[in-house]
Protein backbone atom coordinates (compact mmCIF):
# COMPACT_ATOMS: atom_id res chain seq x y z
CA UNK A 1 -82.83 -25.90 -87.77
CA UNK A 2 -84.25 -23.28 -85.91
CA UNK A 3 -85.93 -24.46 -82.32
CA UNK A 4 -87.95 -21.12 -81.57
CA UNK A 5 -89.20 -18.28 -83.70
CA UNK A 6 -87.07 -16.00 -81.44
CA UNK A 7 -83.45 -18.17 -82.33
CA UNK A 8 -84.00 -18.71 -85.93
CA UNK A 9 -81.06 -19.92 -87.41
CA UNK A 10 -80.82 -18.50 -91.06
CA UNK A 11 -78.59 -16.83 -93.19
CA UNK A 12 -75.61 -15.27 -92.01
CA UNK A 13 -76.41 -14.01 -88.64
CA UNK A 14 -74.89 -11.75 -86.72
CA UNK A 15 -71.28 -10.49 -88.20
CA UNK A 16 -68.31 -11.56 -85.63
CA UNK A 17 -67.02 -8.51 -86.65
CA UNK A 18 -70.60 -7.03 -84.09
CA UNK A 19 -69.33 -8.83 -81.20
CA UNK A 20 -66.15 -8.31 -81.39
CA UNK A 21 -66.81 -4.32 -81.82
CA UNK A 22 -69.34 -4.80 -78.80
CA UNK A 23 -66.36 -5.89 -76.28
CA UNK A 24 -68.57 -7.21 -73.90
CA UNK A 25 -67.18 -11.23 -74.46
CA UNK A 26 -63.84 -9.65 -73.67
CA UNK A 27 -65.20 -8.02 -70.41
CA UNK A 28 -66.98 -11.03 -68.65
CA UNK A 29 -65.81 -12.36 -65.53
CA UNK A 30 -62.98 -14.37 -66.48
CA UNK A 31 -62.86 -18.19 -64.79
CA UNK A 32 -59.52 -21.11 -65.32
CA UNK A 33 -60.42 -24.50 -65.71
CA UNK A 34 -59.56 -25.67 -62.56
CA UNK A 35 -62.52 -23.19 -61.43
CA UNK A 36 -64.66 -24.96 -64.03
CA UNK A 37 -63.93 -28.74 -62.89
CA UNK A 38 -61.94 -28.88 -59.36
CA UNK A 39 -59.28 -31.38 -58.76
CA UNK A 40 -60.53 -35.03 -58.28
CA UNK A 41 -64.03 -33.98 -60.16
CA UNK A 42 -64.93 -35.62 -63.25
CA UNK A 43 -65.79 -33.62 -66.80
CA UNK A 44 -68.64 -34.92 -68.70
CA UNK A 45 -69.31 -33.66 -72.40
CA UNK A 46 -72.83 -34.10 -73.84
CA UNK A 47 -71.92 -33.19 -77.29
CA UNK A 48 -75.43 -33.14 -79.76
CA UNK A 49 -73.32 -33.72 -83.20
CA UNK A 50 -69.52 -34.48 -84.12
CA UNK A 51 -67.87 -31.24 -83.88
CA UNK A 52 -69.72 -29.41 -80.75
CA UNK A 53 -67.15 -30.90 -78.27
CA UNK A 54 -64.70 -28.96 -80.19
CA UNK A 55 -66.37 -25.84 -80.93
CA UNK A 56 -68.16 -25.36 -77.52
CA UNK A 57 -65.16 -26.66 -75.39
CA UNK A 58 -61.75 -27.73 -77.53
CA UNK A 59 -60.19 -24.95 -75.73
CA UNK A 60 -61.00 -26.47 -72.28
CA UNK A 61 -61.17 -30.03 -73.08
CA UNK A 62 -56.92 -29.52 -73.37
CA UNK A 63 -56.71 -27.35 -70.28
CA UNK A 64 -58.53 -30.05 -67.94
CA UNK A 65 -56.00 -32.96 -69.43
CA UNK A 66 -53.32 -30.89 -68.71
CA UNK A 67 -54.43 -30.24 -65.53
CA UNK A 68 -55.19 -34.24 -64.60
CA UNK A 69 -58.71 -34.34 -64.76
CA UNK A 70 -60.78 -37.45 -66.01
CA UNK A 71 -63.39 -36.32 -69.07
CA UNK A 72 -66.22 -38.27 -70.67
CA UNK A 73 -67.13 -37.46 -74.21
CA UNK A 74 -71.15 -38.17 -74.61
CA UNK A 75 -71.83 -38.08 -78.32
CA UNK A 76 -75.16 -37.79 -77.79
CA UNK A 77 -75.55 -38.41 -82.31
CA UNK A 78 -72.93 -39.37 -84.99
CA UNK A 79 -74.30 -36.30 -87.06
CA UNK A 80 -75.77 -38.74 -90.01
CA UNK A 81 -78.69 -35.56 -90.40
CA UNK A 82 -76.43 -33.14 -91.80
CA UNK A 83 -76.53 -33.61 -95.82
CA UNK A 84 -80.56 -34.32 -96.48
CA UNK A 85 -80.76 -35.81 -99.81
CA UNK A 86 -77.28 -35.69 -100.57
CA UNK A 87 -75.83 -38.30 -102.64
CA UNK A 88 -72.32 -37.41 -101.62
CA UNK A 89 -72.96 -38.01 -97.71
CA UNK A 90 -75.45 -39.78 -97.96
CA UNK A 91 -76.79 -40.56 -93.77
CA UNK A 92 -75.07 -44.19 -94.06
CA UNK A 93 -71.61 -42.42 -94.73
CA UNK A 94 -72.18 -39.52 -92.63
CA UNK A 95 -72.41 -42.03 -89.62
CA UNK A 96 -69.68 -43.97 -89.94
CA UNK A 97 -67.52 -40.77 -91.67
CA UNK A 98 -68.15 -37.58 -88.93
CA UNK A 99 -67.27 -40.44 -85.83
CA UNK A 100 -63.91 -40.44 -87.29
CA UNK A 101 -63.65 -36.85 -87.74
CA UNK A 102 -64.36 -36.58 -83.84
CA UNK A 103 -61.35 -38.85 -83.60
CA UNK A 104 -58.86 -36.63 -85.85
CA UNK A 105 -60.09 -33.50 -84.08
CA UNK A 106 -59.21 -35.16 -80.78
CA UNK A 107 -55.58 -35.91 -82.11
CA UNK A 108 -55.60 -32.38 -83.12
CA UNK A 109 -56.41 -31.59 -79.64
CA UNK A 110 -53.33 -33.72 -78.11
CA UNK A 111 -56.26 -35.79 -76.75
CA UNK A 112 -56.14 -38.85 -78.86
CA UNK A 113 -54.35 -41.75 -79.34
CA UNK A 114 -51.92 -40.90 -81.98
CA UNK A 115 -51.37 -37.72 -80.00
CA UNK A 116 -49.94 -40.69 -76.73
CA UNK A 117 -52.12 -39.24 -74.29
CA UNK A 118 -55.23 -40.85 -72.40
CA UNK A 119 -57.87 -40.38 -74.82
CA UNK A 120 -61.31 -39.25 -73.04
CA UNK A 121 -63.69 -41.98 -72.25
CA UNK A 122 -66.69 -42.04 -75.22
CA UNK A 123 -70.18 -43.28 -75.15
CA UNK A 124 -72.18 -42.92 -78.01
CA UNK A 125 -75.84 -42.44 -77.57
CA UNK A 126 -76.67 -43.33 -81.17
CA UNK A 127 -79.84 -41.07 -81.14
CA UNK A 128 -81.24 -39.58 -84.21
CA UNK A 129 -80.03 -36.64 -85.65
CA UNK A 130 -82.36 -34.12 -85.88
CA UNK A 131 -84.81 -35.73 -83.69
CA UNK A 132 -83.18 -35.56 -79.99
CA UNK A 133 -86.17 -33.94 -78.63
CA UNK A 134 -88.25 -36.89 -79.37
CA UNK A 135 -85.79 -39.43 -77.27
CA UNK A 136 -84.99 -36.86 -74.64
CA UNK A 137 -86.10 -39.43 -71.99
CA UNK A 138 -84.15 -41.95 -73.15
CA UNK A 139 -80.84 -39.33 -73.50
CA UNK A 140 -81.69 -38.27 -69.57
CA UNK A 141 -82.15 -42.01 -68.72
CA UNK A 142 -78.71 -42.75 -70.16
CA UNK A 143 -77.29 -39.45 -68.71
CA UNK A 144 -78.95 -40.11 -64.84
CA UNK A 145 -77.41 -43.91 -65.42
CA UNK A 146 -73.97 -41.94 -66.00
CA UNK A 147 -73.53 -39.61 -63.88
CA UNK A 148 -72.17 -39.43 -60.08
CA UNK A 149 -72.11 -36.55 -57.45
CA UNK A 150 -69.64 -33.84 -57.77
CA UNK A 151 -69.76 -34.50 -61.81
CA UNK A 152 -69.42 -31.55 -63.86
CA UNK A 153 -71.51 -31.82 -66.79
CA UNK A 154 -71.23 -29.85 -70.23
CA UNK A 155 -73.46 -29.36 -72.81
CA UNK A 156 -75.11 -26.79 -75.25
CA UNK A 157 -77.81 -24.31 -73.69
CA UNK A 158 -81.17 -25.20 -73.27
CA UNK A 159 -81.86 -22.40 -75.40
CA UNK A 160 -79.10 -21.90 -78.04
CA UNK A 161 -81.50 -22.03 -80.97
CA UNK A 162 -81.03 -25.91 -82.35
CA UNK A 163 -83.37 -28.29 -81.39
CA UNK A 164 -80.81 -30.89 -80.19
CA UNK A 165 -78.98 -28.84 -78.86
CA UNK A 166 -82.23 -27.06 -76.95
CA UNK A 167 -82.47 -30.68 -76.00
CA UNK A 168 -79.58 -32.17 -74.83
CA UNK A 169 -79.58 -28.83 -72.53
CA UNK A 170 -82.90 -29.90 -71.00
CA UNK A 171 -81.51 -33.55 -70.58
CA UNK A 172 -78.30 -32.73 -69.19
CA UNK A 173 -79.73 -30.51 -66.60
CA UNK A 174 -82.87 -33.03 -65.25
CA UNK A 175 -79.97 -35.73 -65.58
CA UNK A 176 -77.61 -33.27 -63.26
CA UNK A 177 -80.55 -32.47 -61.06
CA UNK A 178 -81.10 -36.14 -59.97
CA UNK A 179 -77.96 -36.88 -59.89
CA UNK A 180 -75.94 -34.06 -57.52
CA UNK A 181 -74.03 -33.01 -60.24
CA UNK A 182 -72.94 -29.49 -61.23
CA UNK A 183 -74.53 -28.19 -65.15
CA UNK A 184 -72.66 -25.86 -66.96
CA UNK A 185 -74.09 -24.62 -70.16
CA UNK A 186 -72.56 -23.64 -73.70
CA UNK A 187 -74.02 -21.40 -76.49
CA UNK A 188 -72.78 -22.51 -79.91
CA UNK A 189 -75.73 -21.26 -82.56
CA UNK A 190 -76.38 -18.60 -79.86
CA UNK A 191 -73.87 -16.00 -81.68
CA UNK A 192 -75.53 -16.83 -84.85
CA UNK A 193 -78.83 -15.33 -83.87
CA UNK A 194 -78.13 -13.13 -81.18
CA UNK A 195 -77.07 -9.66 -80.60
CA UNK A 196 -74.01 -7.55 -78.46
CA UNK A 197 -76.38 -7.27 -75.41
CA UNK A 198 -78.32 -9.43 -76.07
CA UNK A 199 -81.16 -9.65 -72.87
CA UNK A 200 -82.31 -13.18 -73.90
CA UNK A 201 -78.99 -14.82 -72.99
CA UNK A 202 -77.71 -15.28 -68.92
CA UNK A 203 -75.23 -12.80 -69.34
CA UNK A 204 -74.94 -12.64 -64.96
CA UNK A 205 -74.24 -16.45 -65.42
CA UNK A 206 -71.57 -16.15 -68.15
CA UNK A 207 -68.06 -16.56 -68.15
CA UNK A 208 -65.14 -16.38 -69.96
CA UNK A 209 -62.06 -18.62 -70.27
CA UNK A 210 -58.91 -17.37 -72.14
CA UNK A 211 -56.92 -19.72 -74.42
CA UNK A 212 -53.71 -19.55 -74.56
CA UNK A 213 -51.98 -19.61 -77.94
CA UNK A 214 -51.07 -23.14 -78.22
CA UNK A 215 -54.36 -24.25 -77.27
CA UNK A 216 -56.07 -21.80 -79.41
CA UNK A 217 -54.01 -23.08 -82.70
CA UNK A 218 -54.54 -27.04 -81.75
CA UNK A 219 -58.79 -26.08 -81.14
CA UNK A 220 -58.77 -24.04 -84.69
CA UNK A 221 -56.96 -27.42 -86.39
CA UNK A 222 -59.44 -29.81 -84.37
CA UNK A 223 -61.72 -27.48 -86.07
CA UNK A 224 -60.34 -28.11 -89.48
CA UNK A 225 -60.92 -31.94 -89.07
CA UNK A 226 -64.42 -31.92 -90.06
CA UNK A 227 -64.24 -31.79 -93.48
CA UNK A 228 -67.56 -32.92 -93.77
CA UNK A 229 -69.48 -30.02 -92.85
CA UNK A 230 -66.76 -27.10 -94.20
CA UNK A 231 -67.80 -27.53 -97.86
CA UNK A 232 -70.64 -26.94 -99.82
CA UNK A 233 -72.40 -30.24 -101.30
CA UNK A 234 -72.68 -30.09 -105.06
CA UNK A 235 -75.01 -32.98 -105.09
CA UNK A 236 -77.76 -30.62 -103.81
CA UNK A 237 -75.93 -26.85 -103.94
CA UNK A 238 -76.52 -26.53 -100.06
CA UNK A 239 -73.68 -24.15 -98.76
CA UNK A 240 -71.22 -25.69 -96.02
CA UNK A 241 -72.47 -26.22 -92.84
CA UNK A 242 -69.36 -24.27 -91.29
CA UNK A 243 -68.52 -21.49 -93.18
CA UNK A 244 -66.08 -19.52 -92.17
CA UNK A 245 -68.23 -16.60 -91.23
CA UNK A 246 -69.70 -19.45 -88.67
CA UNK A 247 -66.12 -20.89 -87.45
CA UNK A 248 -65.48 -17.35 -86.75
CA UNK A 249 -67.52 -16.67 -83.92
CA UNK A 250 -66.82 -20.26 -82.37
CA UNK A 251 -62.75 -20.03 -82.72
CA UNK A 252 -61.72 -16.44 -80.65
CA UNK A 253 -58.71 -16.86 -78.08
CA UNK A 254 -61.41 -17.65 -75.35
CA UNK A 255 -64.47 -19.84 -74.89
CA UNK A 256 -68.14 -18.72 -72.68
CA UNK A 257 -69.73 -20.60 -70.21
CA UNK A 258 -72.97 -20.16 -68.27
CA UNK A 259 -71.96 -21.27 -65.05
């Protein structure tokens, strides 16, 4: 999974209980959504896999409907990668299955349709799991197509340690380039390999956005809608995907950006 030698992805990584003994997460320059994405701007979401817009963002993705603004969901794969050689999600299932769990965890959100509020446009790139490096063209073709100036564009960093996600950073932020629009970056694996302190990560560019408690217990449910990757796969004996020692670091009462 790993994209880099330096953000291997393995094991357990770093304890939650290390950053939240650190402090420093709770002592970055705090920043509100409206800061974020400005009245009349539009919110676009490159999400790599079915469950990123909801990890990286859930928190803000309610605060900017609340607020009025217009969002775009990219899902840049349907996550069909996740299970090799599974026989209980096998990639067939896993596309047409983790779609739908986007959809739950946007009802969860109070985004969806079930939820009777104006569910966030979606386009689905359909690119290959695993492999977004090797379309990243066609992902900052699509994107460039997309995009407007004054959009503000989300997506994983360009260096949070997954290769898609590496890559739909690099997209994203040609795409913005060419386009007048304003990148703001998310780290996701980036607690799993990193330290407190860290001096690989843009700590002068990060910020942090408190949840309230409401939205914090509707993003932890969202959360809970992907069943797929929260249990281990006895068809092969690989461990969940989202543990809860992962979910951990992704679901504290505030979300980081690198503005």
């Amino acid at each position: 999974m790993s994209a880099h030698a330096d953000r291997h992805i393995a094991g357990e990584g770093t304890p939650d209980a290390s950053w939240q003994a650190w402090g420093g997460l709770r002592d970055l320059p705090p920043v509100s959504a409206d800061v974020l994405v400005p009245p009349g701007r539009r919110a676009v979401i490159v999400a790599p896999h079915p469950d990123d817009e909801v990890l990286a963002c859930g928190g803000l993705l309610q605060l900017l409907a609340a607020q009025g603004s217009r969002t775009v969901l990219v899902a840049v794969t349907d996550g069909a990668a996740s299970h090799p050689g599974s026989t209980v999600f096998t990639p067939e299932q896993l596309a047409r299955l983790r779609p739908r769990e986007t959809e739950a965890a946007l009802d969860a959100l109070g985004l969806g349709a079930l939820a009777g509020q104006a569910v966030p446009g979606m386009v689905r790139a359909r690119l290959p799991d695993g492999a977004v490096g090797a379309s990243i063209d066609q992902l900052q073709t699509l994107l460039q197509q997309m995009l407007r100036p004054g959009d503000v564009v989300f997506t994983t960093w360009r260096q949070d340690g997954h290769p898609d996600h590496e890559a739909c950073g690099l997209a994203a932020a040609m795409a913005a380039g060419a386009c007048r629009a304003t990148l703001i970056e998310m780290p996701v694996w980036t607690w799993h390999w990193a330290a407190p302190g860290d001096a690989r990560l843009p700590w002068s560019r990060a910020r942090r956005l408190d949840l309230g408690g409401d939205v914090l217990r509707r993003k932890r449910e969202a959360a809970g809608c992907f069943t797929s990757q929260l249990h281990g796969d006895p068809s092969t004996g690989q461990p969940a995907i989202l543990p809860s020692h992962v979910l951990a670091r992704l679901l504290h009462p505030y979300e980081i950006y690198f503005t």
